[in-house]
N, C-alpha and C. Protein backbone atom coordinates (compact mmCIF):
# COMPACT_ATOMS: atom_id res chain seq x y z
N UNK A 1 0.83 -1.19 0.00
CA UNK A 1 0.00 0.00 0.00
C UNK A 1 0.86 1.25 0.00
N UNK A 2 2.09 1.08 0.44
CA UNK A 2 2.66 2.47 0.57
C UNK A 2 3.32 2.98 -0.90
N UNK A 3 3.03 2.27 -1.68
CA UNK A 3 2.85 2.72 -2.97
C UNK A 3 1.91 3.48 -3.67
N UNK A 4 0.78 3.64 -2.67
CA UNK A 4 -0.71 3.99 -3.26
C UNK A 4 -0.49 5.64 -3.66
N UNK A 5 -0.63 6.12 -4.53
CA UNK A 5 -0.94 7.82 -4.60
C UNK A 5 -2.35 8.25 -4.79
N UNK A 6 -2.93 9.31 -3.59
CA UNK A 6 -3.53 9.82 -4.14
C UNK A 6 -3.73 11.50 -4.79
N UNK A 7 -3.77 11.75 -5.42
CA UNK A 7 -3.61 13.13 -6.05
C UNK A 7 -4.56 14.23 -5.30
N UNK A 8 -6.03 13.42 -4.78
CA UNK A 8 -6.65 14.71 -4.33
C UNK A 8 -7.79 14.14 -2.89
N UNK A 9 -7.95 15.24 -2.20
CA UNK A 9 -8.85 14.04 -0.98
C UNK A 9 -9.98 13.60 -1.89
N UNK A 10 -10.26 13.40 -2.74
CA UNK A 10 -11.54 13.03 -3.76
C UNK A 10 -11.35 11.76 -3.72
N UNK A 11 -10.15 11.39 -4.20
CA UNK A 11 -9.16 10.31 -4.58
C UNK A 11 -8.76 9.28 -3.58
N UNK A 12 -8.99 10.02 -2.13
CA UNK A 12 -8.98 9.25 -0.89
C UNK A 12 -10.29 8.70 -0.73
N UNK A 13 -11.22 9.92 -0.44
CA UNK A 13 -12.56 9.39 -0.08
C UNK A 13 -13.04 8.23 -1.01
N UNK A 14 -12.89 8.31 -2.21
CA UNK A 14 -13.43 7.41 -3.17
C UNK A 14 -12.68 5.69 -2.94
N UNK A 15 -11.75 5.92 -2.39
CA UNK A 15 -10.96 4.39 -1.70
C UNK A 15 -11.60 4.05 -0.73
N UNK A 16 -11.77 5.21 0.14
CA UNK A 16 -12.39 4.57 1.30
C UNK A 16 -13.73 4.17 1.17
N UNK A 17 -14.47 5.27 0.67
CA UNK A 17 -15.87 4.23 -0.21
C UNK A 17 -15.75 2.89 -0.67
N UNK A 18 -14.75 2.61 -1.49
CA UNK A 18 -14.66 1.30 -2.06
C UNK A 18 -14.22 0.69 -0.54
N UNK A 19 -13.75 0.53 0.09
CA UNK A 19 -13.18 -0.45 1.44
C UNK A 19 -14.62 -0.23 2.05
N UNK A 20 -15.53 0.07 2.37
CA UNK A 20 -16.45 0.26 2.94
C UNK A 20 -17.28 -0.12 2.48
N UNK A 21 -17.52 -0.01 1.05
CA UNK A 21 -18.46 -1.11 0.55
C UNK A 21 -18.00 -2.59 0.26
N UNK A 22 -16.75 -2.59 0.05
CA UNK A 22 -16.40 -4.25 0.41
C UNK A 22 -16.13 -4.19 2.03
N UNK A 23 -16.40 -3.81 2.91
CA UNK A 23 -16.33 -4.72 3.99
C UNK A 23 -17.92 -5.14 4.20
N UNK A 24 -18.92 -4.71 4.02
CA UNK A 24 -20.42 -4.21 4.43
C UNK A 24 -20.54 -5.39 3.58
N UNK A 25 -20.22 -5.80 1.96
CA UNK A 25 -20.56 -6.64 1.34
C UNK A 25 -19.87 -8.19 1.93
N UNK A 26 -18.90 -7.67 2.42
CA UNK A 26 -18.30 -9.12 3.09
C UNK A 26 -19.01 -9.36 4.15
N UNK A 27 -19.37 -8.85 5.34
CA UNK A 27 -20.54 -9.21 6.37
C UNK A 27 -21.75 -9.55 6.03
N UNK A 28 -22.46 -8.74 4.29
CA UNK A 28 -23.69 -9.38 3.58
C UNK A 28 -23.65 -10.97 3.29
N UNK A 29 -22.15 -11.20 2.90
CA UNK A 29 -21.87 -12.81 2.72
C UNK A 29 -22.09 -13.84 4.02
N UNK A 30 -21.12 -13.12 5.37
CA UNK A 30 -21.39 -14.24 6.32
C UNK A 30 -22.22 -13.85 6.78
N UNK A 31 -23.73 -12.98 7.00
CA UNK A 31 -25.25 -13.27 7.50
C UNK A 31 -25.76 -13.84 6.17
N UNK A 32 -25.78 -13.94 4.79
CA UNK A 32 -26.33 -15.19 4.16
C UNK A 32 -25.98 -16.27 4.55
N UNK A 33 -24.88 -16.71 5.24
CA UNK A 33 -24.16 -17.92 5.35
C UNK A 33 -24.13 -18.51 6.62
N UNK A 34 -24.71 -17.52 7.48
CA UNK A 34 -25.06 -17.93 9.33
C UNK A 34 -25.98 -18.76 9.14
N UNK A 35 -25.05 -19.89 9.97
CA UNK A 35 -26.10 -20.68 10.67
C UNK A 35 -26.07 -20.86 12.09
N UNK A 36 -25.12 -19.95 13.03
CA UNK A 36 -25.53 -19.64 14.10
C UNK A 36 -26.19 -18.68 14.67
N UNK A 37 -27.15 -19.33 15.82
CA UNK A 37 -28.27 -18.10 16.69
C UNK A 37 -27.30 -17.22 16.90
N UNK A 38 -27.88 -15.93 16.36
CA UNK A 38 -27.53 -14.10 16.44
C UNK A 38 -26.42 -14.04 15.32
N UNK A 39 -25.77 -14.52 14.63
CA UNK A 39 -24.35 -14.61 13.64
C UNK A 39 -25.42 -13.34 12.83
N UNK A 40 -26.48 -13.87 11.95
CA UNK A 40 -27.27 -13.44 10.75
C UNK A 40 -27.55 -12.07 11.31
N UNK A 41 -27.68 -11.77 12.76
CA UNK A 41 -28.39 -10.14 13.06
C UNK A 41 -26.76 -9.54 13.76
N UNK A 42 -25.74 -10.40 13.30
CA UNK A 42 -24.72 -9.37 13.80
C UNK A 42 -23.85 -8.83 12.95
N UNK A 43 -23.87 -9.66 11.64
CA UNK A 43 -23.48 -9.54 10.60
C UNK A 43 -24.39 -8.16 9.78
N UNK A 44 -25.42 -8.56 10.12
CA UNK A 44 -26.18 -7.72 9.37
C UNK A 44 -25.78 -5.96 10.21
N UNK A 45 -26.01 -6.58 11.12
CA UNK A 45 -25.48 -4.79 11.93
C UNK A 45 -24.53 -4.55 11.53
N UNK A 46 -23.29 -5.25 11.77
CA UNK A 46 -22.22 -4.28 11.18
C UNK A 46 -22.16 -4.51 9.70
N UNK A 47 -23.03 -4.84 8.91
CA UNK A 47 -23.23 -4.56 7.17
C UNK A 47 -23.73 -3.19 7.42
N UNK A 48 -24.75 -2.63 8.39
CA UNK A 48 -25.42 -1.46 8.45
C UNK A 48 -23.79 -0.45 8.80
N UNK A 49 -23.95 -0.62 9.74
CA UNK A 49 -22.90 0.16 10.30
C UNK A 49 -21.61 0.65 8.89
N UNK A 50 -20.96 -0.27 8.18
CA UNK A 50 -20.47 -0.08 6.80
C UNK A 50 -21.00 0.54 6.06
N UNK A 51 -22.47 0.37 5.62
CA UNK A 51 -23.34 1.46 4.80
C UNK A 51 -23.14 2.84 5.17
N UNK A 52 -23.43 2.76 6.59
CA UNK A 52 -23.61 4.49 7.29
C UNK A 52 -22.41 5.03 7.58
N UNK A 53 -21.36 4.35 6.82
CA UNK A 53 -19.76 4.92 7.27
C UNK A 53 -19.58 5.57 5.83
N UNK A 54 -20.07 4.14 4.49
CA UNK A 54 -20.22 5.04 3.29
C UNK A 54 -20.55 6.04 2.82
N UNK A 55 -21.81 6.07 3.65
CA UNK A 55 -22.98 7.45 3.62
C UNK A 55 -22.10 8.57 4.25
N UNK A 56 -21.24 8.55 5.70
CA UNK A 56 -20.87 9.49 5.83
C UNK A 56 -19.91 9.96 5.13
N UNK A 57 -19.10 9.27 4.74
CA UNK A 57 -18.13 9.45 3.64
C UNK A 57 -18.78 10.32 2.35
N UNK A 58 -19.78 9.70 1.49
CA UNK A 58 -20.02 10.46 0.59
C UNK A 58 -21.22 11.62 0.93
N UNK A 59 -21.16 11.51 2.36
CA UNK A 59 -21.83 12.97 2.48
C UNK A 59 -20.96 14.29 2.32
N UNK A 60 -19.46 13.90 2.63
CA UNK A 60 -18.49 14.96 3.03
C UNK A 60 -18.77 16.24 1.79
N UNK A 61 -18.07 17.30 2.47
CA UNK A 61 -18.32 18.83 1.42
C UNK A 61 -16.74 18.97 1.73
N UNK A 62 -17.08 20.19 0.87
CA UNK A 62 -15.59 21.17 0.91
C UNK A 62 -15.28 21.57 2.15
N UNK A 63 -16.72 21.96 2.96
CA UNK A 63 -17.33 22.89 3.87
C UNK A 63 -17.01 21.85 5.32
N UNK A 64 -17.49 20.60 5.38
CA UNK A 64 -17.56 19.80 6.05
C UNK A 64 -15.74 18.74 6.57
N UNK A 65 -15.21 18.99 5.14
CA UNK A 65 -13.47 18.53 5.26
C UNK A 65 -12.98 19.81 5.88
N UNK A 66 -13.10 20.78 5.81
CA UNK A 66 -12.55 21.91 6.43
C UNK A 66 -12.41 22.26 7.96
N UNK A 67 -13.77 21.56 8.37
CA UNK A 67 -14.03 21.25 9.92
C UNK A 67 -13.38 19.79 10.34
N UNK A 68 -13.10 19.21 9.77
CA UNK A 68 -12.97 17.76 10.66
C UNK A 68 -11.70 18.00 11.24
N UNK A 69 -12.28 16.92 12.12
CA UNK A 69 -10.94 17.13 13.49
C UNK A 69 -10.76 15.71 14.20
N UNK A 70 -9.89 15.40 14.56
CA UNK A 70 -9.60 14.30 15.18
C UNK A 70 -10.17 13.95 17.06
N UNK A 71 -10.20 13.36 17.33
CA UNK A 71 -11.06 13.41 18.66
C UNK A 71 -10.06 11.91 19.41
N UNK A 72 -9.72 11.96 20.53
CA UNK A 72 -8.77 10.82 21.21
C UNK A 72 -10.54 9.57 21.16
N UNK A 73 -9.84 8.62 20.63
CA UNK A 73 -10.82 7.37 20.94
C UNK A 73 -10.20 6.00 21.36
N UNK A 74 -10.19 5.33 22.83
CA UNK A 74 -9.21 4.55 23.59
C UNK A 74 -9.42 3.33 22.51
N UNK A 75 -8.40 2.67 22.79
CA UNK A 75 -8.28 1.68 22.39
C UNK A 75 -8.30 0.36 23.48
N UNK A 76 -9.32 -0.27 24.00
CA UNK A 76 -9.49 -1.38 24.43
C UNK A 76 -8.36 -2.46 24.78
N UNK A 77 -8.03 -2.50 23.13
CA UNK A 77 -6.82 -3.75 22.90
C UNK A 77 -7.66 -4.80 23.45
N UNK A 78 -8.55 -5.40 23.70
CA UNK A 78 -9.48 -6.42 24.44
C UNK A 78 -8.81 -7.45 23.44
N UNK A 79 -9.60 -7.56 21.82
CA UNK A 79 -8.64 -8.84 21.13
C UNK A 79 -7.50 -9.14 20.37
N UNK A 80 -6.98 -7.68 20.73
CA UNK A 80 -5.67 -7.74 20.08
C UNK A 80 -4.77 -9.03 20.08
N UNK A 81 -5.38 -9.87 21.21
CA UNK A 81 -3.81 -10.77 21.18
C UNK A 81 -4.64 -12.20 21.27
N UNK A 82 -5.86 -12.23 20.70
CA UNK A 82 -6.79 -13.26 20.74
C UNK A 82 -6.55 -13.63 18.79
N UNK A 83 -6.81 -15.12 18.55
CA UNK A 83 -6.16 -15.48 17.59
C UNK A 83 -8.06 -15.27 16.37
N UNK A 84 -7.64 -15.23 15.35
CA UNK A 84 -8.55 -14.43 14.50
C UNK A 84 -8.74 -15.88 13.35
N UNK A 85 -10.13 -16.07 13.14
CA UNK A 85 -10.92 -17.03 12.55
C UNK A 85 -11.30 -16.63 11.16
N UNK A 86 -10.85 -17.33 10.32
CA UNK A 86 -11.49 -17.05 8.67
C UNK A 86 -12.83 -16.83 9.23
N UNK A 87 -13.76 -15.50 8.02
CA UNK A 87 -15.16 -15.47 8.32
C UNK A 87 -15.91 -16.49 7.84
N UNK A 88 -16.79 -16.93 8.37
CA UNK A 88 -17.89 -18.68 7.98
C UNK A 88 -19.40 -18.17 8.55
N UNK A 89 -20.06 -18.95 7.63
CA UNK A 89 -21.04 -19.16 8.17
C UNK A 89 -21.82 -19.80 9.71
N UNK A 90 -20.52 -20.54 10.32
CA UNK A 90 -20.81 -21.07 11.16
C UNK A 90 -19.73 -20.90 12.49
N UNK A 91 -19.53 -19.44 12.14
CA UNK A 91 -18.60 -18.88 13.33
C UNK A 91 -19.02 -18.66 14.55
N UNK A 92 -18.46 -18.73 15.59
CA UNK A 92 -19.24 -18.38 16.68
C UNK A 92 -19.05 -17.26 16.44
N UNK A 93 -20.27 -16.28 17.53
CA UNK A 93 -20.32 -14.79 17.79
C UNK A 93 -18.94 -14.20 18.39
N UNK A 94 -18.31 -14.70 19.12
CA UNK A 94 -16.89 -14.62 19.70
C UNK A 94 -16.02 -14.41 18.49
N UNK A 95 -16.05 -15.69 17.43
CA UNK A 95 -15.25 -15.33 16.52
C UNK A 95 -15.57 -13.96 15.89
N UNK A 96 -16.76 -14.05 15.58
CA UNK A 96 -17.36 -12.69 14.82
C UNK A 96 -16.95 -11.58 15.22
N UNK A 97 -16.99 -11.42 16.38
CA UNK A 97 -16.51 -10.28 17.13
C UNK A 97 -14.55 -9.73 17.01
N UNK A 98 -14.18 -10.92 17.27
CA UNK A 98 -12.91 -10.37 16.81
C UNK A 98 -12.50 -10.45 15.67
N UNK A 99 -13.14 -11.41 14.61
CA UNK A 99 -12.89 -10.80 13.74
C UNK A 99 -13.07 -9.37 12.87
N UNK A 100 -14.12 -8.92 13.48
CA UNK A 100 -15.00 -7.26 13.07
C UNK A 100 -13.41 -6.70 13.62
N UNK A 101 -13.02 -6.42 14.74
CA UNK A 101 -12.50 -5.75 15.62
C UNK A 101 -11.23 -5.55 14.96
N UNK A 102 -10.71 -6.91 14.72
CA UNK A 102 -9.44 -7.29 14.19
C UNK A 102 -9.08 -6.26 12.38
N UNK A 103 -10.19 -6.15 11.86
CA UNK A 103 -10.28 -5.65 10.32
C UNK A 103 -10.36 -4.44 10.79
N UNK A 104 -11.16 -4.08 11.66
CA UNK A 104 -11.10 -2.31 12.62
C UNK A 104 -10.00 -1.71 12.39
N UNK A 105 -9.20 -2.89 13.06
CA UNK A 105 -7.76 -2.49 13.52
C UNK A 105 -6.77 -2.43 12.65
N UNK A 106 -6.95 -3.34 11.52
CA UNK A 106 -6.31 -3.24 10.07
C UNK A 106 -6.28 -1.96 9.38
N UNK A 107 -8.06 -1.79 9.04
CA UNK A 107 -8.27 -0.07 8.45
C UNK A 107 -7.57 0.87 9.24
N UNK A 108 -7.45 0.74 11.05
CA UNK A 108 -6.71 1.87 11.17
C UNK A 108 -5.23 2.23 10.97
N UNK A 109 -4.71 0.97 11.29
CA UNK A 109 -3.28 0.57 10.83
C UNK A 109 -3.20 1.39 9.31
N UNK A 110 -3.73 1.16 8.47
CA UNK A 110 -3.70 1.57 7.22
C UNK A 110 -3.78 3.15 6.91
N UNK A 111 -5.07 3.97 7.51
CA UNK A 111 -5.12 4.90 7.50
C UNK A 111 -3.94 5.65 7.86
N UNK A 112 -3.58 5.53 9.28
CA UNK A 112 -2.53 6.03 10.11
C UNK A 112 -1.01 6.11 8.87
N UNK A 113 -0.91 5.08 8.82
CA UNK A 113 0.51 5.02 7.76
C UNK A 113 0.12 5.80 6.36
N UNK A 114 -1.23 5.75 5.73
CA UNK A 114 -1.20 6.32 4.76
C UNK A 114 -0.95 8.31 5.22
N UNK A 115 -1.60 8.54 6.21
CA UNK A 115 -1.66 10.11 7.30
C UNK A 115 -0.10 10.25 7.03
N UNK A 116 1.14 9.47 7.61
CA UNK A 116 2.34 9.77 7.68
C UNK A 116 3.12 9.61 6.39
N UNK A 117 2.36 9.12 5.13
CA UNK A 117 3.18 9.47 3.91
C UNK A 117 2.67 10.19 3.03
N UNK A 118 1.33 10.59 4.08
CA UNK A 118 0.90 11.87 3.12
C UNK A 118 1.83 13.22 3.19
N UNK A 119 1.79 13.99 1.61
CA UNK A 119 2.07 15.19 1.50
C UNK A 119 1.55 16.31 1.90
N UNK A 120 0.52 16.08 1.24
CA UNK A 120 -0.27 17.17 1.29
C UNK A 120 -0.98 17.43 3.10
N UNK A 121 -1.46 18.80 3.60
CA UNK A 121 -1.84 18.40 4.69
C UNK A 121 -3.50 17.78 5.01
N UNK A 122 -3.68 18.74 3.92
CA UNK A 122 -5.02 17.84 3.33
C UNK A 122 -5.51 16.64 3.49
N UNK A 123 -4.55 16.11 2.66
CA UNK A 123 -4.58 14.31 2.38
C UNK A 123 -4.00 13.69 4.32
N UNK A 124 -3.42 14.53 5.00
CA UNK A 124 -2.91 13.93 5.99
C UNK A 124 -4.46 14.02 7.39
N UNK A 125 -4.60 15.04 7.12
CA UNK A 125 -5.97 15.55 7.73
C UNK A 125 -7.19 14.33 7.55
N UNK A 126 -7.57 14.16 6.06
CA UNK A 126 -8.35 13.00 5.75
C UNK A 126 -8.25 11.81 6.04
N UNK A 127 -7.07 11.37 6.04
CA UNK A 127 -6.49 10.19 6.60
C UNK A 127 -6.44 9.77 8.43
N UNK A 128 -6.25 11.26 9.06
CA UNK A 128 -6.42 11.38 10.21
C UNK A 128 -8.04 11.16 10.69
N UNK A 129 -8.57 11.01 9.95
CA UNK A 129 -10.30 11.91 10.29
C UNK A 129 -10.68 9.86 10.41
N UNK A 130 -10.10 9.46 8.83
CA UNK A 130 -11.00 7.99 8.99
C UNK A 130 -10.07 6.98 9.47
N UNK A 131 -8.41 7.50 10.16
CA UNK A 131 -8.48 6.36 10.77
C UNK A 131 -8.96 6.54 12.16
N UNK A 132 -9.65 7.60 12.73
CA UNK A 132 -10.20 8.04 13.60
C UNK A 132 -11.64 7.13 13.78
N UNK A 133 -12.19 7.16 12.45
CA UNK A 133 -13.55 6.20 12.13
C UNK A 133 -13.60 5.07 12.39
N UNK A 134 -12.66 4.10 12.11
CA UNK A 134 -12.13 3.09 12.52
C UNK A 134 -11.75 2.70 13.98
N UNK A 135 -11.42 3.50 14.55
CA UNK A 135 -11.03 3.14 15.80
C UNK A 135 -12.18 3.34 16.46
N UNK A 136 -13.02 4.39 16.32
CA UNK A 136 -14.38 4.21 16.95
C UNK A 136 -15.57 2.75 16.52
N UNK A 137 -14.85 2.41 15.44
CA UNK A 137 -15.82 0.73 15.07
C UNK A 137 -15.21 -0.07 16.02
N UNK A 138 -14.00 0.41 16.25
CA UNK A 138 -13.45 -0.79 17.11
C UNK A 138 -13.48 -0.82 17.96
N UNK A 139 -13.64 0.11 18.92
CA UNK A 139 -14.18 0.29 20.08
C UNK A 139 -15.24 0.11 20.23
N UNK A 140 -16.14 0.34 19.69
CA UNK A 140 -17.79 -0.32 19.67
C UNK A 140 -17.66 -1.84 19.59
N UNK A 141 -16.82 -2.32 18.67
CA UNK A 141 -16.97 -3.73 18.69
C UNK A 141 -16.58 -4.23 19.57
N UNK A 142 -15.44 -4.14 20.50
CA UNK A 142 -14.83 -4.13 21.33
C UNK A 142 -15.73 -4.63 22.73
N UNK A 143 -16.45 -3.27 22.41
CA UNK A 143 -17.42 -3.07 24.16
C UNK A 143 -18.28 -3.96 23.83
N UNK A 144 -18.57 -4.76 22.53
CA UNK A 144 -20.04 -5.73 22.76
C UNK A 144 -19.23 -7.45 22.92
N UNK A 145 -17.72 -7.17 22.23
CA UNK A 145 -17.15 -8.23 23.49
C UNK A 145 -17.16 -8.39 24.67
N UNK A 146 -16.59 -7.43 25.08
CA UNK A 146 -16.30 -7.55 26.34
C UNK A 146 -18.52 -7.91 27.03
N UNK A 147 -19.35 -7.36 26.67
CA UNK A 147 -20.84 -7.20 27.16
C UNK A 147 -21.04 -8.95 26.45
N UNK A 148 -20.92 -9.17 25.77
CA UNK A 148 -21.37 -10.36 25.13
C UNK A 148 -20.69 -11.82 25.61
N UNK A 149 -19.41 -11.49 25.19
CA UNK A 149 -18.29 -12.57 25.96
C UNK A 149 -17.59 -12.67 27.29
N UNK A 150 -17.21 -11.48 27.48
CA UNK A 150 -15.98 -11.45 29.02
C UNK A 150 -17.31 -12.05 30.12
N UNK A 151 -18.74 -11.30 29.56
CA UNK A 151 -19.40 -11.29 30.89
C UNK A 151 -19.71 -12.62 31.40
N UNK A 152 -20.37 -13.66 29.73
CA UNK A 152 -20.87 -14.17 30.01
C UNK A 152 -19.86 -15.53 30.49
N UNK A 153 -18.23 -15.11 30.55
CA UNK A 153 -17.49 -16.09 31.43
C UNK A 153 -17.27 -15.37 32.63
């Protein structure tokens, strides 16, 4: 990836659209493919959740990039060091969960490094904003581990 150029934040946003609609379409695959109780309505949430990241994405303005700002969002680390399951139809919710979390953590990884070989401050700003986005999925996903799994051991 650190080959990637983009010429204009147009050029960013429009990547990140595309990663956002393939992740949303990859969670559309494993809730067709659940056959475990809650897999099909968790999949499907975070398919939603991907849509409404798209949406915010292609809502952005001239007006609206000009304001964004970065905001501190903790990082859990809850499955950072928990081992990560191809997605299936017949994953447990546990797996599901870190795996969501785990791809979280990928996009932000990604963003972040693309922020530090950006030129422009622009492009570094944009990059700052969605790997910011990311870390707030992951923290959401995060907290319905820990509510879903830690508790129920």
């Amino acid at each position: 990836m650190a080959d990637r150029r983009f010429d204009s934040v147009a050029d960013i946003i429009a990547f990140a659209i595309r990663r956002e609609i393939e992740a949303a379409e990859g969670y559309a695959r494993i809730a067709a493919k659940a056959t475990i109780p809650g897999l099909r309505e968790l999949a499907d949430d975070f398919r939603r959740q991907e849509e409404a990241h798209r949406r915010l994405l292609e809502g952005l303005t001239t007006e609206t990039l000009r304001d964004l700002g970065t905001s501190f969002v903790p990082d859990l680390h809850v499955v950072d060091s928990l081992a990560e399951e191809k997605p299936s139809g017949d994953m447990s919710i546990q797996d599901m969960l870190i795996f969501a979390a785990k791809k979280e953590a990928r996009a932000v990884a990604l963003y972040e490094s693309l922020a530090r070989l950006a030129r422009a401050s622009g492009h570094q700003k944009m990059f700052l904003f969605l790997a910011g986005q990311e870390r707030e999925h992951k923290l959401k996903i995060e907290a319905e581990y820990e509510k879903q799994v830690l508790q129920e051991n």
